[in-house]
PDB file of N, CA and C in Angstrom:
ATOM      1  N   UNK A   1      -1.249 -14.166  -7.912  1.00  0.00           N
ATOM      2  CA  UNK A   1      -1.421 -14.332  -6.482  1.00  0.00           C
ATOM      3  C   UNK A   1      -1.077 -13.017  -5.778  1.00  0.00           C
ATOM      4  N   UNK A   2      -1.752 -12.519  -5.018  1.00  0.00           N
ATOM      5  CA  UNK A   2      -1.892 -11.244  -4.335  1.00  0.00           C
ATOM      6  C   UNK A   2      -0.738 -11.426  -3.257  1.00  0.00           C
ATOM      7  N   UNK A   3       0.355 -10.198  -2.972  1.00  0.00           N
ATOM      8  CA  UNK A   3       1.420 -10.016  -2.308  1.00  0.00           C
ATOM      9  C   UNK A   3       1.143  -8.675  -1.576  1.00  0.00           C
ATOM     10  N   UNK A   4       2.252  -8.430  -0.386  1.00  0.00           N
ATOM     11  CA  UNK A   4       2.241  -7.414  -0.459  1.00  0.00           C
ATOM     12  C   UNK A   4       3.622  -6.018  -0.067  1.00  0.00           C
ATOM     13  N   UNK A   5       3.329  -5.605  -0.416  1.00  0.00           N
ATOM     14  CA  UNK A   5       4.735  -4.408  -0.118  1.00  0.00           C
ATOM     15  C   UNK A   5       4.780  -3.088   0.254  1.00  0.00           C
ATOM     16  N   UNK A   6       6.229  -3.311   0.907  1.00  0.00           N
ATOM     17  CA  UNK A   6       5.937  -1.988   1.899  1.00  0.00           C
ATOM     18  C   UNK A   6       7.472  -1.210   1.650  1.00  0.00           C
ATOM     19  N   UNK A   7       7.029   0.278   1.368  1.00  0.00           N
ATOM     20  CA  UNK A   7       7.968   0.786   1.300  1.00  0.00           C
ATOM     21  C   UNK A   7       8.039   2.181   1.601  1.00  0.00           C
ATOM     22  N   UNK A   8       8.836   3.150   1.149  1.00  0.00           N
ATOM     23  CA  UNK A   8       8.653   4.552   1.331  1.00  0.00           C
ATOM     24  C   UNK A   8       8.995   5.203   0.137  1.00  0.00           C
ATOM     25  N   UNK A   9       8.637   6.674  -0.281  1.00  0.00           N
ATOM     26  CA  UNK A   9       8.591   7.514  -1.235  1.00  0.00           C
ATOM     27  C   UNK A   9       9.254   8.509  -0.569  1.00  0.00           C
ATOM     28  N   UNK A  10      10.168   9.020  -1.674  1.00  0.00           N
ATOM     29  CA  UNK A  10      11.524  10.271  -1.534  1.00  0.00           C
ATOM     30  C   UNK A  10      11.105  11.165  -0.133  1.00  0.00           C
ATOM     31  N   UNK A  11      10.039  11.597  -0.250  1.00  0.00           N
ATOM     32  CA  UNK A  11      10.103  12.336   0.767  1.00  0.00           C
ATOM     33  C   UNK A  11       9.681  11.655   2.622  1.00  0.00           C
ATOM     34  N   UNK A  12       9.606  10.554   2.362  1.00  0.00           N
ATOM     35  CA  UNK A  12      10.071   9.653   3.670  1.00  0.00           C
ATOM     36  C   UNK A  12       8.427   8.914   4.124  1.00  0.00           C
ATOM     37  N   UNK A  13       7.471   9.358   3.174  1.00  0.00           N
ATOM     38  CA  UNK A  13       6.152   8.597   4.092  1.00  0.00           C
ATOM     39  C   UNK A  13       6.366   7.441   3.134  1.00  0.00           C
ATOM     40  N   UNK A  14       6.008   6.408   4.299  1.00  0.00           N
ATOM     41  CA  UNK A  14       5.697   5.188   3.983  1.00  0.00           C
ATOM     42  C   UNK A  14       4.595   4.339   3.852  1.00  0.00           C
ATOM     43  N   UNK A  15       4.566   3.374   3.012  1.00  0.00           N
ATOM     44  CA  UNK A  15       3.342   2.877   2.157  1.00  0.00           C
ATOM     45  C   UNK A  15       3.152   1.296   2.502  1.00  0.00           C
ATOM     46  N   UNK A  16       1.939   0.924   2.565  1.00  0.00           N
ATOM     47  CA  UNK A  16       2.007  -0.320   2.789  1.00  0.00           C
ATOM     48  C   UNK A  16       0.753  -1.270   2.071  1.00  0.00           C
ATOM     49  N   UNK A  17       1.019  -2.006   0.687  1.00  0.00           N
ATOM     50  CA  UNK A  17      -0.114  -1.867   0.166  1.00  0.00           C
ATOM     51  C   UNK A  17      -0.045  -3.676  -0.679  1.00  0.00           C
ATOM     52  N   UNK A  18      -1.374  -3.971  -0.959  1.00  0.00           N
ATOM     53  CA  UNK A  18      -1.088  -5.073  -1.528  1.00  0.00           C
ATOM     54  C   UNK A  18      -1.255  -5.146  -3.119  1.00  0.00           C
ATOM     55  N   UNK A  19      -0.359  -5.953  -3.836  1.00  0.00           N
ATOM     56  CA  UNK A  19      -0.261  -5.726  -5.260  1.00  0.00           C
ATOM     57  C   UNK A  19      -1.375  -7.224  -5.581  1.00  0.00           C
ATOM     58  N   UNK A  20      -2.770  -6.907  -6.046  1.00  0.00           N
ATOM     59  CA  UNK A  20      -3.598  -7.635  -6.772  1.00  0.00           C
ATOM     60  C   UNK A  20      -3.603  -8.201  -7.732  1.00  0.00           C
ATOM     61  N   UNK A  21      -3.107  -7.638  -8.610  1.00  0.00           N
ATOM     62  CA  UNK A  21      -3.565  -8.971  -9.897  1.00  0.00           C
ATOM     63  C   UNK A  21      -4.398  -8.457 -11.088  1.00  0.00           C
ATOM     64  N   UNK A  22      -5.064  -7.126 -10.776  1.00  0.00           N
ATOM     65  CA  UNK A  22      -6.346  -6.651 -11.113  1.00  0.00           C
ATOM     66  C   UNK A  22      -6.063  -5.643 -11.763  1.00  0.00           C
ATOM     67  N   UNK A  23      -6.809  -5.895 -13.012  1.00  0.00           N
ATOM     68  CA  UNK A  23      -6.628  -4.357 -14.258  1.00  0.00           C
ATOM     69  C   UNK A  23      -7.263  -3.002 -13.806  1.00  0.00           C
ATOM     70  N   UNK A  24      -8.158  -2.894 -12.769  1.00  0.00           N
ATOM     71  CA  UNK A  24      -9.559  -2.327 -12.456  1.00  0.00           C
ATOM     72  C   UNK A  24      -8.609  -1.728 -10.948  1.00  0.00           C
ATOM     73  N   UNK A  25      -7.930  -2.383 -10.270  1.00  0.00           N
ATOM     74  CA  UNK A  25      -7.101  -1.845  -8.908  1.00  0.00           C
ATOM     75  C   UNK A  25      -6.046  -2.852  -8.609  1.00  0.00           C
ATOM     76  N   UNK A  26      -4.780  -2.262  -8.962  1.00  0.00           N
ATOM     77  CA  UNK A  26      -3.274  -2.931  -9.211  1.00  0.00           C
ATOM     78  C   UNK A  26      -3.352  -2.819  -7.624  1.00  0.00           C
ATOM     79  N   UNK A  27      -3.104  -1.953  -7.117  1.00  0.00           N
ATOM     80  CA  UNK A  27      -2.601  -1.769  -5.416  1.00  0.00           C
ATOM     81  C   UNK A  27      -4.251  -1.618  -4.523  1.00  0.00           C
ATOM     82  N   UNK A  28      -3.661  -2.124  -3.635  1.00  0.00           N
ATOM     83  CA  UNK A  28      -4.865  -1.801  -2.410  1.00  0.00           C
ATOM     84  C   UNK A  28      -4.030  -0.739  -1.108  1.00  0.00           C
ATOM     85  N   UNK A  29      -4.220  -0.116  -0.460  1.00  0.00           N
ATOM     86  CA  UNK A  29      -3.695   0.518   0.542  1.00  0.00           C
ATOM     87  C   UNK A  29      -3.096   1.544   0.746  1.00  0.00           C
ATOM     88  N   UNK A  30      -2.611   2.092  -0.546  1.00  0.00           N
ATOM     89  CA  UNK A  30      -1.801   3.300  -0.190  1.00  0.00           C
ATOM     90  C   UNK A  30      -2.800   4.274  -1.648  1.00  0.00           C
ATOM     91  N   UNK A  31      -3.121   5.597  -1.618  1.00  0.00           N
ATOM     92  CA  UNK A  31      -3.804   6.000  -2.308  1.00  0.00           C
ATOM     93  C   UNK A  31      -2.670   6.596  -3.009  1.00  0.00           C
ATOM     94  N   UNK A  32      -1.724   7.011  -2.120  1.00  0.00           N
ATOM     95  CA  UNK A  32      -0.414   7.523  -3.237  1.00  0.00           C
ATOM     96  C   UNK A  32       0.206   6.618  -4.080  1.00  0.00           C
ATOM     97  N   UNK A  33       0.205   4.977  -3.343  1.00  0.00           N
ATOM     98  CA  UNK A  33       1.313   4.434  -4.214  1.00  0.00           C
ATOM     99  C   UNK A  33       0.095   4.034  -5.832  1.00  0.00           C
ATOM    100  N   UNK A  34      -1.233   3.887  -5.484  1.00  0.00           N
ATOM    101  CA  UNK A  34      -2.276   3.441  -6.433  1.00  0.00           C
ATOM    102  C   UNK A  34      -1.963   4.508  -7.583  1.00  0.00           C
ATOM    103  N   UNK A  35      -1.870   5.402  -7.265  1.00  0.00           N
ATOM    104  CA  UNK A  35      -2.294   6.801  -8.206  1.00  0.00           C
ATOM    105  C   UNK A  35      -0.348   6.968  -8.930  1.00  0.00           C
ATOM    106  N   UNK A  36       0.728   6.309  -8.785  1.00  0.00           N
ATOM    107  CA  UNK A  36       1.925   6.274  -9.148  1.00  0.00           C
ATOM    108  C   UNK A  36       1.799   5.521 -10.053  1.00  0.00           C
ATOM    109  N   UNK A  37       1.073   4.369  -9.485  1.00  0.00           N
ATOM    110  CA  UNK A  37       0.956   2.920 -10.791  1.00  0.00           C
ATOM    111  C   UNK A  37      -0.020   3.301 -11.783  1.00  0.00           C
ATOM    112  N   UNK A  38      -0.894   3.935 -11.316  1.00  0.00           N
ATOM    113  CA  UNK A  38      -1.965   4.347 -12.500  1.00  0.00           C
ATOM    114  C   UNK A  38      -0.914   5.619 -13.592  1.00  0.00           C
ATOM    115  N   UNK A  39      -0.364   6.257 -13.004  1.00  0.00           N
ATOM    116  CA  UNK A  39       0.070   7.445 -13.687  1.00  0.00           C
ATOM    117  C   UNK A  39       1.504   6.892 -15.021  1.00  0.00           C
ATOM    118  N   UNK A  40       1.837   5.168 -14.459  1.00  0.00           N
ATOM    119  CA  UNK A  40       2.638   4.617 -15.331  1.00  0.00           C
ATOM    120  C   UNK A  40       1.994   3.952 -16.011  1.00  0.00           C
ATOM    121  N   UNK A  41       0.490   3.021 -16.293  1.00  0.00           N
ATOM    122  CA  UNK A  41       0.010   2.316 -16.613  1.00  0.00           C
ATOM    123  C   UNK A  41       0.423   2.689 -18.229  1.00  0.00           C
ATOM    124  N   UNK A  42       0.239   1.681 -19.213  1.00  0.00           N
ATOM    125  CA  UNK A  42       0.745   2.046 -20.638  1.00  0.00           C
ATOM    126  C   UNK A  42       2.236   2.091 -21.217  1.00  0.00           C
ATOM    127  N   UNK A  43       3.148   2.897 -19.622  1.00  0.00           N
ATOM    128  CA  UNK A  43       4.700   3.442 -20.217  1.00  0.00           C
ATOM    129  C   UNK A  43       5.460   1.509 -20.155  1.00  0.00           C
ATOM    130  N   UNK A  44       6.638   2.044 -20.838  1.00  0.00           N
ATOM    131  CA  UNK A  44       7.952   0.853 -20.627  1.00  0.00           C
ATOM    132  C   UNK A  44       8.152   1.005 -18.741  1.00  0.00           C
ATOM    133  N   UNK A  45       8.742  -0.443 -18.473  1.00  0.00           N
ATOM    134  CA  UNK A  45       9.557   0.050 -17.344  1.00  0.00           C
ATOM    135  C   UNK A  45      10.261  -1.000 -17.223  1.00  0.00           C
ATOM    136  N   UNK A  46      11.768  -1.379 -16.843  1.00  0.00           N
ATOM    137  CA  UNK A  46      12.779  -2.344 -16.905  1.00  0.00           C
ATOM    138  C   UNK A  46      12.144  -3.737 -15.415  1.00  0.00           C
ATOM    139  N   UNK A  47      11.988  -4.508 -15.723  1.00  0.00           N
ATOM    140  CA  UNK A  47      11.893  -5.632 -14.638  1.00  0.00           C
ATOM    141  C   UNK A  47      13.067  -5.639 -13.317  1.00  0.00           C
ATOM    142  N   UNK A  48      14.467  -5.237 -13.656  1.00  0.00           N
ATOM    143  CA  UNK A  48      15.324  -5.578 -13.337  1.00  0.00           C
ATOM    144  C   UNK A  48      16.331  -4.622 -13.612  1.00  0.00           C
ATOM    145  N   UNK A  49      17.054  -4.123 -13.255  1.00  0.00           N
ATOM    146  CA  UNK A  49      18.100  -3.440 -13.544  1.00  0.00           C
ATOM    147  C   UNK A  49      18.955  -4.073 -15.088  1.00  0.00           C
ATOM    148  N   UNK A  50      19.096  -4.851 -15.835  1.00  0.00           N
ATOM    149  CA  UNK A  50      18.964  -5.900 -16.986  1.00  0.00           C
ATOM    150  C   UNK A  50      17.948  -5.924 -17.606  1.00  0.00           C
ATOM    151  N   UNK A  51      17.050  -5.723 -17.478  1.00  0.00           N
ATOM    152  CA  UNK A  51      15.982  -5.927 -18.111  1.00  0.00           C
ATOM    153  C   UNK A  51      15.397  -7.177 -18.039  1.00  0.00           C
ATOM    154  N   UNK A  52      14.560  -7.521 -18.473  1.00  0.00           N
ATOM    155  CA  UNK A  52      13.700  -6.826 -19.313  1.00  0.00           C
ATOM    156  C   UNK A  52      12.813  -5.960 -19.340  1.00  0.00           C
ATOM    157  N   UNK A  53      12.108  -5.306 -20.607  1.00  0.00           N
ATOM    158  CA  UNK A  53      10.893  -4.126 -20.288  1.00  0.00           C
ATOM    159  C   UNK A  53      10.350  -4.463 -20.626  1.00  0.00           C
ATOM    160  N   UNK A  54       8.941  -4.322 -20.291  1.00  0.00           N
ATOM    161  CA  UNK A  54       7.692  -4.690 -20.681  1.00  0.00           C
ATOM    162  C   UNK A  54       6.645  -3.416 -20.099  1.00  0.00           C
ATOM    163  N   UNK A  55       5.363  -2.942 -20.551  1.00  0.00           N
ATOM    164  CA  UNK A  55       4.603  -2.073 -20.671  1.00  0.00           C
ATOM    165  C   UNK A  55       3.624  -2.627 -19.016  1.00  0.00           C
ATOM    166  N   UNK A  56       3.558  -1.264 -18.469  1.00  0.00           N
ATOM    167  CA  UNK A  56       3.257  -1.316 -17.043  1.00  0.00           C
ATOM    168  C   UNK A  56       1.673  -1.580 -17.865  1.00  0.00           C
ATOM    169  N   UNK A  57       1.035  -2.878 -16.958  1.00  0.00           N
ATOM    170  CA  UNK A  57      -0.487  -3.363 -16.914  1.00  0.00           C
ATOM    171  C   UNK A  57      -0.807  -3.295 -15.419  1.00  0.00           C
ATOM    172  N   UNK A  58      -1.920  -3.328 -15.264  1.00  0.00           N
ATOM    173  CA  UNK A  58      -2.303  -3.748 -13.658  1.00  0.00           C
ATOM    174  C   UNK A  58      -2.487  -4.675 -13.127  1.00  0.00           C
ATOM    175  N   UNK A  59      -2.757  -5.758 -14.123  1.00  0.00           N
ATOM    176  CA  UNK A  59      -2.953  -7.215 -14.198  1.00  0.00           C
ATOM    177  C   UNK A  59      -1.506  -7.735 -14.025  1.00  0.00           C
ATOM    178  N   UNK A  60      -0.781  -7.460 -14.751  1.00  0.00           N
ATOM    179  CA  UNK A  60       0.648  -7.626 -14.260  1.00  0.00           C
ATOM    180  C   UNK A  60       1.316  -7.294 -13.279  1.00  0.00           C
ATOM    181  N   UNK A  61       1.590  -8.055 -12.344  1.00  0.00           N
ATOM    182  CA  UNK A  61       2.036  -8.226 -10.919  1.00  0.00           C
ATOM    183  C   UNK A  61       3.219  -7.786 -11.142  1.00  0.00           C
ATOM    184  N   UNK A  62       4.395  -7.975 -11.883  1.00  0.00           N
ATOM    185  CA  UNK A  62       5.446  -7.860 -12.194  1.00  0.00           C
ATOM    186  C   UNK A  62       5.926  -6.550 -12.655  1.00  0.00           C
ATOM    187  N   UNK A  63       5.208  -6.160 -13.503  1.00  0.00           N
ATOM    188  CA  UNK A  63       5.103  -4.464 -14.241  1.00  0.00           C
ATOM    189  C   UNK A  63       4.580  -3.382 -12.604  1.00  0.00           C
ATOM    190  N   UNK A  64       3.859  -3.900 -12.039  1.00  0.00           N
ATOM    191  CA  UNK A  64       3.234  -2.895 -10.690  1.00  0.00           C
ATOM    192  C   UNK A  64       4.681  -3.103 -10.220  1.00  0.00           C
ATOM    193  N   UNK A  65       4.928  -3.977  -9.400  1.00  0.00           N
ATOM    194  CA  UNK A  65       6.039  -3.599  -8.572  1.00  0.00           C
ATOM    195  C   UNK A  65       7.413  -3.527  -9.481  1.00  0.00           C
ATOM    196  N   UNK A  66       7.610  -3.291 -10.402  1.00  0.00           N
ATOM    197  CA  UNK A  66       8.922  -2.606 -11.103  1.00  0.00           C
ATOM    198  C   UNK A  66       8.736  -1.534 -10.762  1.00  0.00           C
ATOM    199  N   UNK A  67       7.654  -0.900 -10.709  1.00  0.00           N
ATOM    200  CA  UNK A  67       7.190   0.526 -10.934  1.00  0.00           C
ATOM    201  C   UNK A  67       7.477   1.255  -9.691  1.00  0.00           C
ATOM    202  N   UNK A  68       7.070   0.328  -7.932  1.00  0.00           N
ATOM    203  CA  UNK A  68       7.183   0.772  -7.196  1.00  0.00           C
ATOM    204  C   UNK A  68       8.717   0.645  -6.679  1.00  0.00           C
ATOM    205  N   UNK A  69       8.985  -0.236  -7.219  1.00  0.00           N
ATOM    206  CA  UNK A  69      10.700  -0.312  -7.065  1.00  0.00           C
ATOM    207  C   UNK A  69      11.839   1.044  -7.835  1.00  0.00           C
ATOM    208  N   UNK A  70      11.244   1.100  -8.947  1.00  0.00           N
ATOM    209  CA  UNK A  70      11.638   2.438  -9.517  1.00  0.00           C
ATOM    210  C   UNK A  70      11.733   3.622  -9.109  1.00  0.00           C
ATOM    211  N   UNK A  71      10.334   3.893  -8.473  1.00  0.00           N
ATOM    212  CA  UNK A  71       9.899   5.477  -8.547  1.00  0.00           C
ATOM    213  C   UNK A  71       9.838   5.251  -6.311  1.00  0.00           C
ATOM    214  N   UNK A  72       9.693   4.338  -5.735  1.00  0.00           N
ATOM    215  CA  UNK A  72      10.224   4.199  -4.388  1.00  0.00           C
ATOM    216  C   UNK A  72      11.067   3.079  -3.864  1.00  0.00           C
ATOM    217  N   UNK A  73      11.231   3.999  -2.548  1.00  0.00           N
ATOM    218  CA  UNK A  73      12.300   2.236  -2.374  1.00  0.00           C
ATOM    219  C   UNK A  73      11.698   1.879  -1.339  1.00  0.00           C
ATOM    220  N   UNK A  74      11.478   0.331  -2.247  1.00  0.00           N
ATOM    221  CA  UNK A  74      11.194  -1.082  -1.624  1.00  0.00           C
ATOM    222  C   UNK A  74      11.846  -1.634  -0.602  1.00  0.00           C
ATOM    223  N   UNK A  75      10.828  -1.656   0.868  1.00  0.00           N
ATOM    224  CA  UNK A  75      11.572  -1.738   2.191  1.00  0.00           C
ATOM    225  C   UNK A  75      11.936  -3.382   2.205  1.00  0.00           C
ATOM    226  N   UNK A  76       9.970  -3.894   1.857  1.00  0.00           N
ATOM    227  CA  UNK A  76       9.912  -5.296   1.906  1.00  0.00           C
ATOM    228  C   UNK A  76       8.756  -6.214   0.798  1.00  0.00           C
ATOM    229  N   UNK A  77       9.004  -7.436  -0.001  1.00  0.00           N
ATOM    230  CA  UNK A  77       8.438  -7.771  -0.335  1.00  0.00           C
ATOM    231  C   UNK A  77       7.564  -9.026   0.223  1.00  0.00           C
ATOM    232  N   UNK A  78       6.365  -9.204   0.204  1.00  0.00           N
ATOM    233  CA  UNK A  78       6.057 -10.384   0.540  1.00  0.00           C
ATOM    234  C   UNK A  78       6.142 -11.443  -0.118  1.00  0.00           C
ATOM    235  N   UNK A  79       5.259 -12.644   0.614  1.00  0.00           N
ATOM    236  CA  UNK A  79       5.886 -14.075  -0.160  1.00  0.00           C
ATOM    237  C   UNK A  79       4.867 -13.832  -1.644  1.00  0.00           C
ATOM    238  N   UNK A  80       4.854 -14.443  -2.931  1.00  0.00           N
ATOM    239  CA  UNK A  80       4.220 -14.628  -3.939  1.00  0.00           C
ATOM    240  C   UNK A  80       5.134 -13.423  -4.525  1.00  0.00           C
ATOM    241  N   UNK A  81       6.110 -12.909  -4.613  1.00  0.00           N
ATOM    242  CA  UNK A  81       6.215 -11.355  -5.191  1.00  0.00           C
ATOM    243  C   UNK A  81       7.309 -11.972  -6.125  1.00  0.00           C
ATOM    244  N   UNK A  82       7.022 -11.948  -7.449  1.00  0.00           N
ATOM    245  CA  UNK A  82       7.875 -11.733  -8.805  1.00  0.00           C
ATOM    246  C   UNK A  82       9.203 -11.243  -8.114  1.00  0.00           C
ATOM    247  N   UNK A  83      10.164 -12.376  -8.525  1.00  0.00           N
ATOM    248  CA  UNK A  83      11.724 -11.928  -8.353  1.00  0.00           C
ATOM    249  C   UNK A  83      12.268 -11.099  -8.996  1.00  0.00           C
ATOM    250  N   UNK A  84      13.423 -10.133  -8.745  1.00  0.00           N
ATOM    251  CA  UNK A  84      14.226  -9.665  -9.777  1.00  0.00           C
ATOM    252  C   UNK A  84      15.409 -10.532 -10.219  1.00  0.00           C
ATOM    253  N   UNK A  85      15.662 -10.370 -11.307  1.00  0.00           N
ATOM    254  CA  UNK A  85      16.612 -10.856 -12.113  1.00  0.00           C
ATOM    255  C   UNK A  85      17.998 -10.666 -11.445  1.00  0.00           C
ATOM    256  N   UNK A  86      18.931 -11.907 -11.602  1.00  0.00           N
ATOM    257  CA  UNK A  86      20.112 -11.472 -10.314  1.00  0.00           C
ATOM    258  C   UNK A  86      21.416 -11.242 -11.702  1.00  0.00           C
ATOM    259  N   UNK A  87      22.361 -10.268 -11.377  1.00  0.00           N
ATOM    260  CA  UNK A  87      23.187 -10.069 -12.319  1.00  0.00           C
ATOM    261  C   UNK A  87      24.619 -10.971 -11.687  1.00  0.00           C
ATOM    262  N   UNK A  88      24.908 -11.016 -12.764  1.00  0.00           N
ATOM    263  CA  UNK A  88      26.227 -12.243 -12.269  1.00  0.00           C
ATOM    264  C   UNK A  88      27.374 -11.159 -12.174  1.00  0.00           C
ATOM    265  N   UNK A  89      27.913 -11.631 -10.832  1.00  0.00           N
ATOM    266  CA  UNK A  89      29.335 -11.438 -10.615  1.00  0.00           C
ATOM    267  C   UNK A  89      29.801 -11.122  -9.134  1.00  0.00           C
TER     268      UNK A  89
END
């Protein structure tokens, strides 16, 4: 189910894009954040600060936004958006 998220990259521009579902175009809207997820497509990346890892797909909703959570920070997620894993304590 298509979500969407908005955030910013280190050097302060901000992105606002929707995460698809789709092997063919993971993100819609931001040409920078598209071309971040493409440039991870294949690698590991942790779900969660805990893990788990699993290999960034585009089809995988879950693997895209690890990715954008990683490499930017995530202002806001929308509704349908894969939770992170909560650590106890």
């Amino acid at each position: 189910m298509p979500f969407t998220v908005t955030g910013a990259f280190d050097d302060g521009a901000t992105y606002s894009v929707q995460v698809t579902g789709r092997a063919d175009r993971p993100v819609i809207g931001s040409h920078r954040a598209a071309a971040l997820v493409e440039l991870h497509q294949g690698n590991p990346v942790a779900l969660s600060p805990t893990g788990p890892v699993r290999t960034v797909a585009g089809e995988d909703e879950a693997t895209v936004l690890a990715v954008l959570r990683e490499f930017t920070r995530v202002i806001e997620e929308g509704p349908g958006a894969p939770r992170k894993a909560r650590v106890p304590g």
